[in-house]
C-alpha atoms as a PDB file:
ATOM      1  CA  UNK A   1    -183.868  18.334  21.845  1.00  0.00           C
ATOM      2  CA  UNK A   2    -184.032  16.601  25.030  1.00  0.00           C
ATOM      3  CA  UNK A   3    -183.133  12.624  24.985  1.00  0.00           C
ATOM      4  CA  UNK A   4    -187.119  10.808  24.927  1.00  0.00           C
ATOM      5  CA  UNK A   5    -187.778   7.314  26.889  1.00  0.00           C
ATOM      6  CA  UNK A   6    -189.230   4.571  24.028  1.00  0.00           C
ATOM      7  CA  UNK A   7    -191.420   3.584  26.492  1.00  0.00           C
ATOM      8  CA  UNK A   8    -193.545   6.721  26.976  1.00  0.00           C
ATOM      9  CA  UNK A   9    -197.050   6.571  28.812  1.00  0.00           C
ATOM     10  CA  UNK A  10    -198.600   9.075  27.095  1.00  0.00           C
ATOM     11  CA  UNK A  11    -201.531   8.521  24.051  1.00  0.00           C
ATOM     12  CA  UNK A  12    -201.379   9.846  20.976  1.00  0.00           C
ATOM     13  CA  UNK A  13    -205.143  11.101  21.695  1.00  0.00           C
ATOM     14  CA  UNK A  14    -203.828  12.616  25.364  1.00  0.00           C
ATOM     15  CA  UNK A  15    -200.625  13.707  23.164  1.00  0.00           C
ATOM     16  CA  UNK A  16    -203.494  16.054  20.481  1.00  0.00           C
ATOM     17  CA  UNK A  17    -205.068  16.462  23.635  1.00  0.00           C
ATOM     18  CA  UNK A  18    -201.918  18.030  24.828  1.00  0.00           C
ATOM     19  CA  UNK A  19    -200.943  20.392  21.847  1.00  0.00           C
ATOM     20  CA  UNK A  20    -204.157  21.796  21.428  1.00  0.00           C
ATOM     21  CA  UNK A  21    -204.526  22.748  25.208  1.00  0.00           C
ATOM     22  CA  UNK A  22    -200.960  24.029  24.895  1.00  0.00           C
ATOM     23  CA  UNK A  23    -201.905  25.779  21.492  1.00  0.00           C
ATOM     24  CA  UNK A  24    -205.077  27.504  23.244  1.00  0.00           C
ATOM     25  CA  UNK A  25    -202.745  29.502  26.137  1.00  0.00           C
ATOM     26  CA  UNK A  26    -199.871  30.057  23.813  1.00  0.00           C
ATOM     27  CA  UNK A  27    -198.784  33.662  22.854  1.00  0.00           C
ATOM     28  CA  UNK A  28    -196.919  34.401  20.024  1.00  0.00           C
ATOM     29  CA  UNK A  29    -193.774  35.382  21.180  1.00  0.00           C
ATOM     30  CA  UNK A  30    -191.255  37.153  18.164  1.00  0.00           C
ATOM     31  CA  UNK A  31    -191.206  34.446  15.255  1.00  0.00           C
ATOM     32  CA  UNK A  32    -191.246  31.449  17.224  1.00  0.00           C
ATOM     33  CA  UNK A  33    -193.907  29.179  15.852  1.00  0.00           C
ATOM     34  CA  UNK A  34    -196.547  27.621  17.938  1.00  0.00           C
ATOM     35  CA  UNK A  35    -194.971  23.971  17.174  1.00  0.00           C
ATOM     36  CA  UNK A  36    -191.095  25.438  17.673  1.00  0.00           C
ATOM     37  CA  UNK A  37    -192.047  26.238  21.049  1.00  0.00           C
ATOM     38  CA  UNK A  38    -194.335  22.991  21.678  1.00  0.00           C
ATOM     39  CA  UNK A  39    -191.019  21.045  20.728  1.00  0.00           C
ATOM     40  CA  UNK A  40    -188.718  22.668  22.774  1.00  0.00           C
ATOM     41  CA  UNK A  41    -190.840  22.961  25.949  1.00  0.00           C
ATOM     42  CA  UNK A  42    -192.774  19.415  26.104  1.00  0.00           C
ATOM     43  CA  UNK A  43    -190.346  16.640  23.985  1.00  0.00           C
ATOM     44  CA  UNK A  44    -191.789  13.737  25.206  1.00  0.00           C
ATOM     45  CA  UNK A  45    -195.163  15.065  23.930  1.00  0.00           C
ATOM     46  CA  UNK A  46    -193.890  16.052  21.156  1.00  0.00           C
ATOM     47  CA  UNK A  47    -192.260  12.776  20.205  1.00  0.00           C
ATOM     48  CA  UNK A  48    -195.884  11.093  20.567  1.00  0.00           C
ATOM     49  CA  UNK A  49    -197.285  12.735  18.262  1.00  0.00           C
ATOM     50  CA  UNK A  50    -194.257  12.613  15.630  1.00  0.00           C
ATOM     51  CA  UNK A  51    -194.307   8.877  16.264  1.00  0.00           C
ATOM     52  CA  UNK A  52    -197.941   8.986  15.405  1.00  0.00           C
ATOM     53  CA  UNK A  53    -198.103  11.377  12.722  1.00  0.00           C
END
C-alpha cells in the first residue's frame, strides 16, 4: 500500500461518498473484491475511512 499523508483533506462523509460512487462503476474483475480493489487504487481514501471506521 502506498505511503498516506496524516494530514489528509478528505471527509469521512466525502470518503463514503467516495466508495460508494467507486462501488456503483466497479466490475467484478476475477476474485478481486470490491474493497481489494478500492484499497489498492484510491489509499488515501481508503485510509479515511479505516481511520473512521
Amino acid at each position: 500500500m502506498k505511503q498516506v499523508s496524516e494530514k489528509t483533506k478528505i471527509s469521512p462523509q466525502d470518503a463514503e461518498i467516495h466508495y460508494q460512487s467507486s462501488k456503483e462503476n466497479y466490475d467484478i474483475v476475477g476474485a478481486e473484491s470490491h474493497l481489494a480493489y478500492y484499497r489498492e487504487k484510491h489509499p488515501i481514501y481508503y485510509a479515511v475511512l479505516l481511520q473512521n471506521v
